[in-house]
Protein backbone atom coordinates (compact mmCIF):
# COMPACT_ATOMS: atom_id res chain seq x y z
CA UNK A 1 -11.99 -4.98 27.29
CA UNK A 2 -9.21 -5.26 24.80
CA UNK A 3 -6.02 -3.86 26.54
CA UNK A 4 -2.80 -1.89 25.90
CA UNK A 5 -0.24 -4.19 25.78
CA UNK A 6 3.02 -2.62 23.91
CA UNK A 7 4.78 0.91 22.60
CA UNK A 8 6.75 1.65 19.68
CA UNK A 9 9.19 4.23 19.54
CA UNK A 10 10.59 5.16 15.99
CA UNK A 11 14.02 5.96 15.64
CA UNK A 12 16.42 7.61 13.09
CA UNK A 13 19.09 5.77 14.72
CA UNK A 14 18.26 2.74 16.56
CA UNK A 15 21.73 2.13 17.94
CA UNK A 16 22.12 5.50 19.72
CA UNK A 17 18.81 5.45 21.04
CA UNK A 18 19.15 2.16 22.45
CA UNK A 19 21.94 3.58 24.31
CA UNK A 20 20.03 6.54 25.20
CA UNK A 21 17.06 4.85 26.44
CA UNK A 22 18.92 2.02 28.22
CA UNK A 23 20.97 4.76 30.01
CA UNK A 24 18.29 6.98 30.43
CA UNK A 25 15.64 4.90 32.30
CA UNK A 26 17.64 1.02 32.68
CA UNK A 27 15.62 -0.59 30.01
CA UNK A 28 16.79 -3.49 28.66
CA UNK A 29 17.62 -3.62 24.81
CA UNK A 30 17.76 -6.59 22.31
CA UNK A 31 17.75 -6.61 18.87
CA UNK A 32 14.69 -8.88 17.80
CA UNK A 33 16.66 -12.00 15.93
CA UNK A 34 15.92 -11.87 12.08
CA UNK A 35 14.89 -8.05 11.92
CA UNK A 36 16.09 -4.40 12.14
CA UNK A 37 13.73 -4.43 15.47
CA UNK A 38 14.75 -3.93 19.11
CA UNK A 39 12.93 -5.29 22.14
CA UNK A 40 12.42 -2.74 25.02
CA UNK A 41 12.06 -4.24 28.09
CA UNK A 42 10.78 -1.79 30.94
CA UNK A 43 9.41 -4.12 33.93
CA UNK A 44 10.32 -7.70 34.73
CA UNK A 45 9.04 -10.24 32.71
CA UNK A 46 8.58 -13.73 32.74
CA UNK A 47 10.16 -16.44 30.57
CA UNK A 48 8.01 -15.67 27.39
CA UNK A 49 8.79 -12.10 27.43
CA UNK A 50 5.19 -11.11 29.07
CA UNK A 51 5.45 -8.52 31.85
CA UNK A 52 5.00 -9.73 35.84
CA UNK A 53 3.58 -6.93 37.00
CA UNK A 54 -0.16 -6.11 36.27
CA UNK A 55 -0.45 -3.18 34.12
CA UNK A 56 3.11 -2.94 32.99
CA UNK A 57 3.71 -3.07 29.32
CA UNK A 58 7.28 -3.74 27.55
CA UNK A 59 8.02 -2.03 23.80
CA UNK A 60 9.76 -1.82 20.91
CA UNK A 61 11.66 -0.03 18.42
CA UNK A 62 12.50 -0.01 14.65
CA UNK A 63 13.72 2.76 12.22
CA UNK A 64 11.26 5.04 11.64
CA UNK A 65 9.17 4.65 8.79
CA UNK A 66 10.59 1.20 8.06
CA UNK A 67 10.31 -1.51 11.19
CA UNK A 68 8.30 1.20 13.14
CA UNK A 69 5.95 3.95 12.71
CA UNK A 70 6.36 7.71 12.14
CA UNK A 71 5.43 8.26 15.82
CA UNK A 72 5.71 6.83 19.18
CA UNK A 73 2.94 4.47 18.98
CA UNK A 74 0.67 2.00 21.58
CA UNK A 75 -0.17 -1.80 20.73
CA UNK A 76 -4.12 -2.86 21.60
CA UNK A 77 -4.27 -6.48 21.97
CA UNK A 78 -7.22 -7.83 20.21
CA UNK A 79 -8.57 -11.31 19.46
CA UNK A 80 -9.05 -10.81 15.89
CA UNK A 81 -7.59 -8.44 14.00
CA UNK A 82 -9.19 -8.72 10.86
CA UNK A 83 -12.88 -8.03 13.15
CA UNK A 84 -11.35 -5.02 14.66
CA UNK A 85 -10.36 -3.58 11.42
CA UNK A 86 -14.50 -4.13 10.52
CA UNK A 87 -15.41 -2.30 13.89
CA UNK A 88 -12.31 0.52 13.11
CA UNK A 89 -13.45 1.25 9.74
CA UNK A 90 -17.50 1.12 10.53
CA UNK A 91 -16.48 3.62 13.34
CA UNK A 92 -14.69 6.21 11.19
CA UNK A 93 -10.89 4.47 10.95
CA UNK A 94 -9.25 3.61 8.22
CA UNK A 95 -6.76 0.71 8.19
CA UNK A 96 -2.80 1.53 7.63
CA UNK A 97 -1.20 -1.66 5.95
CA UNK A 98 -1.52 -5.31 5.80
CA UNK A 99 -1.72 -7.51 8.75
CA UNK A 100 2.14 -8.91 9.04
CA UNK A 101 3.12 -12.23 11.34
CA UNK A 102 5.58 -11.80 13.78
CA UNK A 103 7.84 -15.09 14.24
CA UNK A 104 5.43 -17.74 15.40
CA UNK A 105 4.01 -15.30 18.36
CA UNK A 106 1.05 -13.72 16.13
CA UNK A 107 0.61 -11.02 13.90
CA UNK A 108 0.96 -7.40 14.27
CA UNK A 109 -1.10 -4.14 12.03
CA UNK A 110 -2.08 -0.86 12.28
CA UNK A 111 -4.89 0.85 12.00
CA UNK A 112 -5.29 5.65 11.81
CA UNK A 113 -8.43 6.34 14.44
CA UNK A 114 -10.89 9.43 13.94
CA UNK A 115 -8.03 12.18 15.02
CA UNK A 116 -5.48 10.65 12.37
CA UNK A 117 -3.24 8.68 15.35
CA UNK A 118 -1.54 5.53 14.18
CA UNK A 119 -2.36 2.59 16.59
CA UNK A 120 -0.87 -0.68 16.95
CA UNK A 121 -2.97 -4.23 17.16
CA UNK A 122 -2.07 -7.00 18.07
CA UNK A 123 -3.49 -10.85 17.64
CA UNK A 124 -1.83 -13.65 19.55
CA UNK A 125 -1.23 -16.94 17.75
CA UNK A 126 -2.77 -19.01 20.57
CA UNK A 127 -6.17 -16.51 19.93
């Protein structure tokens, strides 16, 4: 079973809603070295970044329609994106962009299901 693993949250300005959010709930925010991107962090997490706690996922967020979609948006990881994008489009989904690495972590795409939601995948380097 291929698992949620991250969120996205788009922003007009990601400064102020870093503040917002970090004030708001007591996320942590860091701006993702190289890009206009911002780590959310929500639950503890060990030294690579992966949360502790079972079922607790950590996020992210660009400016939206540039480093993040136009909505809030969830992350499925998968073990090969390319091979979900067969099963997505067979199914009825069309794919949204290119498959884009991320540092040397893995790669990150999208994908629009059957009721026209943008969804997040993501393939590990290590996979």
């Amino acid at each position: 079973m291929d698992s949620v693993v991250h969120f996205e949250i788009p922003a007009k300005d990601p400064k102020r809603a870093s503040e917002f959010y970090s004030k708001a709930f007591g996320w942590s925010v860091n701006k993702f070295e190289g890009a206009e991107y911002w780590m959310l962090g929500t639950t503890a997490s060990d030294k690579n970044g992966m949360p502790s706690k079972p079922g607790a996922i950590n996020g992210g967020m660009g400016k939206k329609g540039e480093m993040a979609p136009e909505g809030v948006t969830v992350t499925i990881s998968v073990p090969d994106i390319d091979a979900a994008w067969k099963s997505i489009t067979k199914l009825g989904g069309k794919v949204v962009g290119k498959k884009n690495p991320v540092a040397d972590m893995g790669w990150a795409a999208y994908f629009q299901d059957t009721e026209g939601n943008i969804i997040g995948l993501w393939q590990s380097k290590g996979m």
